[in-house]
Protein backbone atom coordinates (compact mmCIF):
# COMPACT_ATOMS: atom_id res chain seq x y z
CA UNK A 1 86.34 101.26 79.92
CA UNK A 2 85.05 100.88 76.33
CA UNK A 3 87.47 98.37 74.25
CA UNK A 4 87.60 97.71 70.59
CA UNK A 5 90.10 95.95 68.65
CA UNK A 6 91.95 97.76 65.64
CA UNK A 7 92.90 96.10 62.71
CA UNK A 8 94.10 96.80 59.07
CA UNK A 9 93.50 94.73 56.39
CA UNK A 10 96.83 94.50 54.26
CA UNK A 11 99.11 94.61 57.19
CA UNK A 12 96.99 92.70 59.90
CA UNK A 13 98.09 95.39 62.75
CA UNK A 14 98.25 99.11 63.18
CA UNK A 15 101.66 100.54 64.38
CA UNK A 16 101.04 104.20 66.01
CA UNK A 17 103.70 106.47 65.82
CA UNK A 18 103.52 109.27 68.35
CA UNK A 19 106.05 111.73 69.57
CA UNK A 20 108.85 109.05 68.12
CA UNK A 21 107.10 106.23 70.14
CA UNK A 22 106.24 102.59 68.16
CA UNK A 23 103.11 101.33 69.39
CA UNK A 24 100.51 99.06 68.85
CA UNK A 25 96.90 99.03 70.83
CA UNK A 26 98.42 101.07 73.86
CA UNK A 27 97.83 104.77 73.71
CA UNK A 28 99.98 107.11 75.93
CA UNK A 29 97.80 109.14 78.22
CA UNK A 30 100.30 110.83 80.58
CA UNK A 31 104.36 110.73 80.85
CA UNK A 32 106.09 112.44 83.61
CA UNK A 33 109.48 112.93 84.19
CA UNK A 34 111.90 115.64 86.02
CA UNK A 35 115.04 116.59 84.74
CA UNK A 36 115.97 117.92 88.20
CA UNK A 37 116.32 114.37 90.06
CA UNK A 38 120.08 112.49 89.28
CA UNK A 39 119.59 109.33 88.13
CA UNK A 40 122.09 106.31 89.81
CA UNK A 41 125.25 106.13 89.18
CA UNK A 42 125.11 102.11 88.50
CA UNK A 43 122.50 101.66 86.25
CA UNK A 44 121.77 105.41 84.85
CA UNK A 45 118.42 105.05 86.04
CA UNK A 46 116.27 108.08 87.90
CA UNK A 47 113.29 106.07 88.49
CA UNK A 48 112.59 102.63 89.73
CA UNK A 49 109.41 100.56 90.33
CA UNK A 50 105.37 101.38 89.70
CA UNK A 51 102.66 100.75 92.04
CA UNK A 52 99.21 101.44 91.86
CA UNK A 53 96.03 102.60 94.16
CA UNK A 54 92.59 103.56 94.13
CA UNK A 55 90.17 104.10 96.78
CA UNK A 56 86.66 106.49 96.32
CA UNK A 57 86.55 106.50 92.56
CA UNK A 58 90.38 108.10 92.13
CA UNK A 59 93.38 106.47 90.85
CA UNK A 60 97.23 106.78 91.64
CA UNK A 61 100.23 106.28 90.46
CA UNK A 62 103.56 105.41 92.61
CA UNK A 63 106.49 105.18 91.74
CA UNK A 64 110.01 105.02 92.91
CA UNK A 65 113.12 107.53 91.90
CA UNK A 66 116.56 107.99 93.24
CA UNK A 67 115.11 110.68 95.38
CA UNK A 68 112.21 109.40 96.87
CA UNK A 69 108.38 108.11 96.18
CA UNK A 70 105.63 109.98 93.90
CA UNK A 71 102.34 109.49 94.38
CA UNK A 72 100.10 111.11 91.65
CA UNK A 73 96.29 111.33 90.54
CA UNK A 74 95.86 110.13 87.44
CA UNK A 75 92.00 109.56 87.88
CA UNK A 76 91.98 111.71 84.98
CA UNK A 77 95.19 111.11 82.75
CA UNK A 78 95.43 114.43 81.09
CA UNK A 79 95.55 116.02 84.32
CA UNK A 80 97.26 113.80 86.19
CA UNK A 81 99.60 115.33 88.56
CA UNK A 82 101.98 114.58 92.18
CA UNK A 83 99.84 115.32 95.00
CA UNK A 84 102.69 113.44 97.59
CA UNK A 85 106.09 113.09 98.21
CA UNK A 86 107.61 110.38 100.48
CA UNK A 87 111.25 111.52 101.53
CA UNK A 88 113.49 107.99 101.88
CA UNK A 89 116.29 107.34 103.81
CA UNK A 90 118.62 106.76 101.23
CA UNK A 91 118.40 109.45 98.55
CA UNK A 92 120.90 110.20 95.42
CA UNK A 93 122.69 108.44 93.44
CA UNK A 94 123.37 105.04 95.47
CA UNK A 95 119.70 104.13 94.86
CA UNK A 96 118.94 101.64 92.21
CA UNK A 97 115.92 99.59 93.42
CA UNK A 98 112.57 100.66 95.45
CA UNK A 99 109.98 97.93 95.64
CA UNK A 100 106.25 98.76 96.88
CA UNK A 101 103.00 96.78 97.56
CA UNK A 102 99.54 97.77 99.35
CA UNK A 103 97.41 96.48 102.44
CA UNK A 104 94.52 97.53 104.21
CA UNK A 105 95.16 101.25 102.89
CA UNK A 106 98.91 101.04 103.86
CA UNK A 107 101.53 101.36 101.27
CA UNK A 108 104.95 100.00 101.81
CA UNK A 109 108.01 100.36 100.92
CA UNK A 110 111.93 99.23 100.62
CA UNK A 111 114.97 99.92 98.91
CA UNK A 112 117.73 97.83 98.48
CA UNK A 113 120.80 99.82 98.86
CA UNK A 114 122.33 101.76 101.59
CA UNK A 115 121.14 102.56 105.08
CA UNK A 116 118.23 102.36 104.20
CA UNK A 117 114.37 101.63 105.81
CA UNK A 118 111.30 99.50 105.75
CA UNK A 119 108.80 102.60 105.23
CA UNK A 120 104.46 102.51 105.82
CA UNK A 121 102.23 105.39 104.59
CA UNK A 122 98.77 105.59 105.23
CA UNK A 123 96.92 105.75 102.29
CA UNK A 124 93.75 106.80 103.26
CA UNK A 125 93.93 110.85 103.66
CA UNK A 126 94.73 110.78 99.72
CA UNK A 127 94.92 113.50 97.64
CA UNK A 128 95.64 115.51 100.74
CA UNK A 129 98.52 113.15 102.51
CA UNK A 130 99.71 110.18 103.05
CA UNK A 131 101.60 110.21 106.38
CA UNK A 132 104.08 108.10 107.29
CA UNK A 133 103.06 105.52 110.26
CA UNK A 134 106.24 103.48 110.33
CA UNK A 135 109.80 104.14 109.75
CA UNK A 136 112.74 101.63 110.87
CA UNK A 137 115.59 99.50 109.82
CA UNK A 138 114.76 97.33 113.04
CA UNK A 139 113.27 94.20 110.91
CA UNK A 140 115.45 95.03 107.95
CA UNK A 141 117.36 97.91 106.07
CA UNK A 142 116.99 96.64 102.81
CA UNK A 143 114.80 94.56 100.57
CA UNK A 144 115.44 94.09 96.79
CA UNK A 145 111.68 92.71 96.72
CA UNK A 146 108.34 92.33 98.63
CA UNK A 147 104.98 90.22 97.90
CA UNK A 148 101.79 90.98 100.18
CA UNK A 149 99.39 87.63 100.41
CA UNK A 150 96.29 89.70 101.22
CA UNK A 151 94.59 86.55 102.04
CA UNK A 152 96.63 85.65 104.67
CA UNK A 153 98.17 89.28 106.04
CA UNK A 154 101.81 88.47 105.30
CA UNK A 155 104.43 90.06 103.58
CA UNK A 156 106.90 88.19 102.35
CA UNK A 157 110.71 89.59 102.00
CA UNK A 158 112.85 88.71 98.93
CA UNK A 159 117.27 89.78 99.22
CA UNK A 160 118.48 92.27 101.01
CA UNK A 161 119.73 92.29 104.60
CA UNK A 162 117.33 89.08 105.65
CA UNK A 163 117.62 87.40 102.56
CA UNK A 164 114.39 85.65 102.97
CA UNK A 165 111.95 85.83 105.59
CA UNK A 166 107.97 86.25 106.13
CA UNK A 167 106.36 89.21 108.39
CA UNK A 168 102.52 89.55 109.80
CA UNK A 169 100.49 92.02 109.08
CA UNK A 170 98.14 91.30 111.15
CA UNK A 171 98.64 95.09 112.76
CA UNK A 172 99.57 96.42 109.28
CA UNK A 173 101.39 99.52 111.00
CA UNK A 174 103.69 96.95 113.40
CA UNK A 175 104.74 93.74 110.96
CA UNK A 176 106.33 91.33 113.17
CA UNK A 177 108.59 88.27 112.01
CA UNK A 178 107.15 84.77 111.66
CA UNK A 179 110.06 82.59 110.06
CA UNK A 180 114.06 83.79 108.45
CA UNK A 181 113.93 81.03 105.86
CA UNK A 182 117.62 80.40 105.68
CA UNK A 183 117.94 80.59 109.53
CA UNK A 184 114.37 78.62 110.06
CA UNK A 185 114.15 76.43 107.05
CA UNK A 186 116.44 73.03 107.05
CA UNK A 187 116.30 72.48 103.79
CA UNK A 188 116.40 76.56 102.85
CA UNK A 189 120.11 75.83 101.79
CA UNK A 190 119.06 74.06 97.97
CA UNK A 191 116.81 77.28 97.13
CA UNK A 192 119.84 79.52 98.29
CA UNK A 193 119.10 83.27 97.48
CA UNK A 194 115.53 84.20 95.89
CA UNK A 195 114.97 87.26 93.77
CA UNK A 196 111.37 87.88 93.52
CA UNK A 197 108.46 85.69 95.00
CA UNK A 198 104.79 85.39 94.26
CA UNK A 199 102.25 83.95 96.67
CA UNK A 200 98.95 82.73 96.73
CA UNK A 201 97.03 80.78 99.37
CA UNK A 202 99.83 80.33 101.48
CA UNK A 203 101.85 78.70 98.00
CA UNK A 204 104.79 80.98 97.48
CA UNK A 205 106.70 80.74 93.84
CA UNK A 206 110.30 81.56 94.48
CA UNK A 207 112.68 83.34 91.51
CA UNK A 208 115.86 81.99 92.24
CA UNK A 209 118.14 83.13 90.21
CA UNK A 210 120.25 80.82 88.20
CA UNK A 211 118.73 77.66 89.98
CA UNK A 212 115.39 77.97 88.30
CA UNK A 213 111.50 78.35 90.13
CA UNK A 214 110.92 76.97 93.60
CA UNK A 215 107.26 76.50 95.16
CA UNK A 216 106.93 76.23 99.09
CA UNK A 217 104.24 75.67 100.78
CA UNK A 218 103.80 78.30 104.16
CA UNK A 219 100.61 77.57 105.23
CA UNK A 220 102.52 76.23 109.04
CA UNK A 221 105.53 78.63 109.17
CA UNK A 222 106.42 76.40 111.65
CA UNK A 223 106.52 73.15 109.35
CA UNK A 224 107.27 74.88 105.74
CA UNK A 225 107.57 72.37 103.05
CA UNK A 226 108.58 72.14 99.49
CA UNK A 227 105.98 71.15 97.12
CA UNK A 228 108.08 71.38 93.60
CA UNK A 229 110.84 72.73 91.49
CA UNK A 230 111.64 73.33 88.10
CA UNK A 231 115.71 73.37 87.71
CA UNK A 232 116.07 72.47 84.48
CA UNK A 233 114.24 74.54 81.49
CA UNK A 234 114.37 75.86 77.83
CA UNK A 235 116.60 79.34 77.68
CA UNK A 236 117.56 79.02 81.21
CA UNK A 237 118.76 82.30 82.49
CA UNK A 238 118.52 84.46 85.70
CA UNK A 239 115.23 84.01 86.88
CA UNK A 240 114.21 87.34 88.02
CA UNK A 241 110.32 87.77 88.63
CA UNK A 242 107.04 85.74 87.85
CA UNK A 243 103.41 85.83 88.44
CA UNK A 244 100.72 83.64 88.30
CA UNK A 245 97.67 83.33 86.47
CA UNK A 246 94.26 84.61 87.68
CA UNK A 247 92.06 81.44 87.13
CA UNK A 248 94.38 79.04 84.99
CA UNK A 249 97.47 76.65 86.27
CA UNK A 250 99.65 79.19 84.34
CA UNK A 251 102.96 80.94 85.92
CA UNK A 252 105.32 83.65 83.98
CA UNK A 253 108.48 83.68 84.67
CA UNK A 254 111.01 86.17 83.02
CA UNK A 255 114.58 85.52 82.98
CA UNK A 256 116.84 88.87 83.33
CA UNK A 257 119.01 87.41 80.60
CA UNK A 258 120.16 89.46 77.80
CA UNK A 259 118.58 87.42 74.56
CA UNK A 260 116.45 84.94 76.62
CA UNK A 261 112.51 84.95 76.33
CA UNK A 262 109.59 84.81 79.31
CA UNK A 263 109.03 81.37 80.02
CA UNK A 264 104.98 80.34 79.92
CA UNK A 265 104.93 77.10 83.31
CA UNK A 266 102.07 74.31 83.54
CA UNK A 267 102.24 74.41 87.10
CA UNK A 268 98.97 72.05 87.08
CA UNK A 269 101.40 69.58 88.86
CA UNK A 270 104.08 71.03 91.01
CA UNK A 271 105.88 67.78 90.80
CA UNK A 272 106.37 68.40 86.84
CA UNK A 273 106.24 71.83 86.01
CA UNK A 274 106.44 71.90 82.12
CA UNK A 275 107.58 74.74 79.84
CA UNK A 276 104.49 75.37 77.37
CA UNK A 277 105.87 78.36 75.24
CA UNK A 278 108.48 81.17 74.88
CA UNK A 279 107.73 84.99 74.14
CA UNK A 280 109.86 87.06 73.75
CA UNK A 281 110.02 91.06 71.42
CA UNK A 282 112.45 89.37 69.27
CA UNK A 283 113.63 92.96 68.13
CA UNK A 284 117.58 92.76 69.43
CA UNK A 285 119.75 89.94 70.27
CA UNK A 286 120.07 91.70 73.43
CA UNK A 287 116.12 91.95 74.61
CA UNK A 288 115.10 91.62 77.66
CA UNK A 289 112.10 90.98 79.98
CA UNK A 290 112.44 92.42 83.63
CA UNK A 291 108.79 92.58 85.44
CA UNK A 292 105.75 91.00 84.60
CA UNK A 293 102.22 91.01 85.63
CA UNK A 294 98.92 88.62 84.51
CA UNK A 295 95.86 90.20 84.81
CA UNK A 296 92.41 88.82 83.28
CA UNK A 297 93.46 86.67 80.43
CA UNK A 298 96.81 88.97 79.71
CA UNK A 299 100.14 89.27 80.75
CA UNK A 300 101.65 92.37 80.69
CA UNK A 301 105.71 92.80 80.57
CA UNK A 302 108.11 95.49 81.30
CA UNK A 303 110.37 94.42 78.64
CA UNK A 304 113.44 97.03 79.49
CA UNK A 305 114.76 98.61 76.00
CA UNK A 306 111.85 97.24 74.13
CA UNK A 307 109.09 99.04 76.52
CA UNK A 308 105.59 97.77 77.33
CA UNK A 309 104.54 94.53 76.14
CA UNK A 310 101.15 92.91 76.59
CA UNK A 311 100.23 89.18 75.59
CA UNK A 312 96.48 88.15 75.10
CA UNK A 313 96.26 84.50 77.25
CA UNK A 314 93.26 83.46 75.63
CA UNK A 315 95.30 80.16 75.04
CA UNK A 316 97.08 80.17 78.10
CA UNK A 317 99.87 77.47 77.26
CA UNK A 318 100.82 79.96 73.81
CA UNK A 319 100.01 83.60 74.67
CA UNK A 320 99.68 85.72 71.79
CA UNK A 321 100.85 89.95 70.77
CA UNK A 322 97.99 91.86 71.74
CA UNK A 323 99.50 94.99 72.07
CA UNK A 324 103.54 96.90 72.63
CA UNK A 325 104.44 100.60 73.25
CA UNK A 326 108.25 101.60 73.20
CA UNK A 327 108.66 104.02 76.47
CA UNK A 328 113.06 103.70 75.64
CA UNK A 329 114.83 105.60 73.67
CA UNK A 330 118.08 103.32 74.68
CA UNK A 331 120.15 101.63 72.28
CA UNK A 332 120.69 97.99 73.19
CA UNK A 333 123.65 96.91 74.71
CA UNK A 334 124.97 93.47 76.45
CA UNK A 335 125.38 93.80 79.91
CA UNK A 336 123.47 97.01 80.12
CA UNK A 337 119.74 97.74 81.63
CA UNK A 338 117.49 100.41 80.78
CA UNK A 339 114.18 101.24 79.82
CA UNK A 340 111.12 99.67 81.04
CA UNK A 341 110.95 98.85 84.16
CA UNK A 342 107.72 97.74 85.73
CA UNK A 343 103.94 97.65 84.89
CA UNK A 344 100.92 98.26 87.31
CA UNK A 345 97.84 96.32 85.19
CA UNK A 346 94.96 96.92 88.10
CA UNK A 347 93.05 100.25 88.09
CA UNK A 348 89.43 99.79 88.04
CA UNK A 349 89.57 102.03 85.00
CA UNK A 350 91.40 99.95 82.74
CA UNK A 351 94.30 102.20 82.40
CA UNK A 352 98.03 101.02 83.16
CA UNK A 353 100.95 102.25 84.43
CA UNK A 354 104.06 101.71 83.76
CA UNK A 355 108.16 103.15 84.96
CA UNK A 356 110.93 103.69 82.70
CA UNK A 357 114.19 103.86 84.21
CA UNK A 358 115.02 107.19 82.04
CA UNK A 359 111.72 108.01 80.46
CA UNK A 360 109.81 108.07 84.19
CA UNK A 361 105.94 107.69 84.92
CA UNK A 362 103.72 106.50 81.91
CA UNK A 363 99.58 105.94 81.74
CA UNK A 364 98.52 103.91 79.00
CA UNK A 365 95.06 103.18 77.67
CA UNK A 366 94.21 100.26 75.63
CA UNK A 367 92.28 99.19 72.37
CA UNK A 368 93.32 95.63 73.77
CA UNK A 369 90.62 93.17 73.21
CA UNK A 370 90.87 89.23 73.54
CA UNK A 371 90.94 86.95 70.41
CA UNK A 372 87.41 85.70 71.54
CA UNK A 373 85.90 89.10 71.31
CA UNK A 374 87.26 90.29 68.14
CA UNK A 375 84.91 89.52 65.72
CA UNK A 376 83.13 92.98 65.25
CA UNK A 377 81.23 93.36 62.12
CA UNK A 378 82.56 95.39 58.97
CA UNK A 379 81.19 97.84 56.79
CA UNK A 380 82.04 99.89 54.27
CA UNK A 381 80.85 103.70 54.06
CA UNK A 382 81.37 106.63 51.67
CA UNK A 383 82.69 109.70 52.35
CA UNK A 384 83.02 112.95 49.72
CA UNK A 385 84.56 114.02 47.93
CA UNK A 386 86.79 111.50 47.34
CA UNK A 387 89.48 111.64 46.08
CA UNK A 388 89.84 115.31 47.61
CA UNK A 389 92.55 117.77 48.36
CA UNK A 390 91.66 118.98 51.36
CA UNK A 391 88.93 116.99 53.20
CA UNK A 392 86.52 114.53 53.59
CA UNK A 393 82.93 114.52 54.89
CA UNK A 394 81.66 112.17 57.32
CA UNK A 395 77.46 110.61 57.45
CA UNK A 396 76.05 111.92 60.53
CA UNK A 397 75.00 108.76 62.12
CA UNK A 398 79.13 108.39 62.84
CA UNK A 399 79.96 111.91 63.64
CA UNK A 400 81.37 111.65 66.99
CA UNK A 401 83.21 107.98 66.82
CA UNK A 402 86.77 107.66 67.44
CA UNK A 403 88.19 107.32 63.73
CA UNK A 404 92.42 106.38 62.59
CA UNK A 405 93.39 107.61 59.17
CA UNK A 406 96.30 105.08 58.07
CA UNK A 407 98.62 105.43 55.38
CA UNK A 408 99.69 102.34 53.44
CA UNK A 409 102.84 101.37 55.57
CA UNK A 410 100.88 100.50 58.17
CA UNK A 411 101.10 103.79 60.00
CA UNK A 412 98.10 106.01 62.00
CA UNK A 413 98.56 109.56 60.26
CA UNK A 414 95.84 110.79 61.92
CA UNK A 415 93.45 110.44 64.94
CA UNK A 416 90.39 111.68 66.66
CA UNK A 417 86.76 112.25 67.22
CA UNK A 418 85.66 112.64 64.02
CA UNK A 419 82.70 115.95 63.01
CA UNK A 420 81.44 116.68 60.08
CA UNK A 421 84.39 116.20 58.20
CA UNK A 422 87.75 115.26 58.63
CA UNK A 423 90.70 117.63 57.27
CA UNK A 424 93.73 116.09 55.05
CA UNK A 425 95.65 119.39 55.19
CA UNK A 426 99.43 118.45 55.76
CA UNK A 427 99.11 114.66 54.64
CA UNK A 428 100.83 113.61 51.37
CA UNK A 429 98.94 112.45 48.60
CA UNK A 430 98.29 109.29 47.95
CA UNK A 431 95.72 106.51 49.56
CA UNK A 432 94.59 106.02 53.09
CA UNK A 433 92.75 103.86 54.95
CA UNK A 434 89.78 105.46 57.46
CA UNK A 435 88.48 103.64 59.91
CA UNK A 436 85.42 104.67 62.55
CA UNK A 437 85.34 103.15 65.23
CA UNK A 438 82.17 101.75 67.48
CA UNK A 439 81.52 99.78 70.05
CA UNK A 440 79.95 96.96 67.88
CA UNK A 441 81.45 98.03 64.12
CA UNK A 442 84.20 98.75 62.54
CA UNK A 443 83.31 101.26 58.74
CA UNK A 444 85.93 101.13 56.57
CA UNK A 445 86.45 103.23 53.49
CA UNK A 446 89.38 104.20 51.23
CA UNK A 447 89.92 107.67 50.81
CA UNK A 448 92.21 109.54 48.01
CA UNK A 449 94.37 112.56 49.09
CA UNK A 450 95.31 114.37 45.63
């Protein structure tokens, strides 16, 4: 996918406003929602957690509501569209949570309420189907959370019914129990209950609530050992979810506390896991990060009221803005959560995906670019007339370039592929910035709408 980084000179950042939405370097592409589904009656929220897939050059979307899961197409956005539907056990109101991950082509699937089911659908007959292969409360009825280590063919089980406890995949359609932590474990006891859990080479990063990070080691299930803990930290909150960087000793950890920021972790030693940074939106005393996801050298966060936030990692101890978009329309409130609920960052496209508990499926695409890469050269250009009433003309060697028209507060009044010329009918007068856009240069002029 073709990046570029936008930038304008007296305010430093361009803030899109589109169908009410703040933004900045994430574009909406697709949003899908049905007024028909009820949402839950705890949390006012219809839909639940994002996955993503791709397999023979198409992309989907999955993603979790009260009444079931939706996969779509969204290989190309505009079209994008549900091509399955995965009937649940537990459908209506009672549903809250759905949690999915991918293995070998299989997709599955939990919910944590209810009589509910551990659920596998094969992937691979996509667009056509995506049958369901296994179906059974017989290891568990319900999971708040599961992590697939691909490298190793285990799934690892966060809440619910077993609390804690790792399955083989090694026949993805039959998963069969290795070790129930708080049954198996000895020392299982000090972690107590874990959230959310990431895993790597066998090296599983625990969420655990109030009581901080925990890292076990499972590489023997049958000897499982403790390798470090950080119990003690900066804006210590409920530790919800984390992730782990790609290349870098670098783990995220976001703390489901109204007010408190993602913590950035050194994990370089696991004996003395330090606290680098803090990010947080900063826009309401009662923000608040829910899922998060590195990928590359960014971290994207589903940041509840506040939407989609993305964080360039060039510097991986201080992570920098690099991009937001607002999917809520929510009002902040203490002890409440809505809006934004997870992010999918992986499509060999370069799109994203995203769930809003109210505002339902979203596809983004980026202008995100990383600090290293963004020094494109500038020039300036003329256009005529200028200043004109009703529009501009553009030199032919930049007819067809993406261009932004943007006012002086900041904000992108207009957008598109620009022709010949560019119409100002419908903009107030006054003076605007246009920018067109290449893949190597930025041309700048000022233009004068009279």
């Amino acid at each position: 996918m073709k990046k570029f980084f936008l930038s304008v000179v007296f305010l430093g950042a361009i803030l899109l406003q589109a169908n009410g939405q703040t933004s900045m370097n994430l574009d909406s592409l697709f949003n899908w929602q049905d007024p028909n589904l009820v949402p839950s009656s705890a949390h006012f929220n219809t839909y639940n957690e994002i996955w993503g897939y791709a397999k023979d050059g198409n992309e989907y979307a999955i993603i979790g509501t009260t009444a079931g899961t939706h996969i779509f197409d969204v290989t190309v956005p505009s079209a994008s569209s549900e091509v399955v539907f995965l009937d649940a056990a537990l459908t209506g109101p009672d549903v809250v949570h759905r949690d999915y991950h991918d293995y070998d082509d299989y997709l599955y699937m939990v919910c944590d309420e209810g009589a509910s089911t551990l659920q596998i659908a094969d992937l691979r007959f996509l667009p056509d189907s995506a049958p369901i292969v296994y179906d059974s409360d017989a290891l568990f009825p319900r999971s708040h959370n599961i992590f697939i280590d691909t490298a190793s063919a285990r799934m690892y089980v966060c809440g619910g019914t077993v609390q804690f406890a790792v399955y083989s995949l090694a026949d993805p359609t039959n998963p069969t129990l290795l070790v129930n932590c708080p049954v198996d474990v000895p020392f299982w006891s000090s972690i107590g209950y874990v959230h959310d859990v990431y895993v790597r080479g066998d090296t599983a990063y625990l969420n655990a609530e109030w009581r901080g990070v925990f890292v076990v080691d499972f590489s023997d299930v049958n000897d499982i050992t403790m390798l470090g803990s950080l119990d003690t930290y900066p804006q210590q909150g409920y530790n919800h979810s984390g992730w782990l960087m790609d290349d870098k000793p670098f783990y995220a950890f976001a703390d489901e506390t109204h007010g408190m920021d993602v913590k950035i972790v050194d994990v370089t030693d696991l004996t003395d896991m330090e606290v680098t940074d803090t990010i947080g939106s900063n826009l309401n005393t009662f923000s608040i990060p829910h899922n998060l996801i590195y990928h590359d050298d960014y971290l994207y966060i589903s940041h509840y009221f506040d939407g989609l936030y993305v964080y360039d990692c060039t510097d991986p101890a201080h992570p920098q803005l690099a991009g937001y978009y607002d999917t809520s329309t929510e009002t902040h409130m203490d002890n409440v959560y809505r809006g934004c609920w997870g992010v999918y960052p992986f499509l060999p496209s370069g799109n994203i995906l995203a769930s809003d508990m109210q505002t339902g499926l979203w596809v983004f695409g980026s202008t995100l670019l990383s600090t290293e890469e963004t020094t494109q050269e500038t020039k300036q250009f003329d256009v005529y007339p200028n200043p004109t009433s009703n529009a501009v003309f553009i030199p032919r060697e930049l007819q067809g370039s993406v261009f932004e028209l943007v006012n002086m507060m900041g904000e992108v009044v207009l957008r598109g592929t620009s022709g010949a010329n560019i119409s100002l009918t419908g903009l107030s007068t006054g003076v605007y910035s246009l920018r067109v856009l290449t893949d190597k240069t930025q041309y700048h002029s000022t233009v004068v709408k009279r």
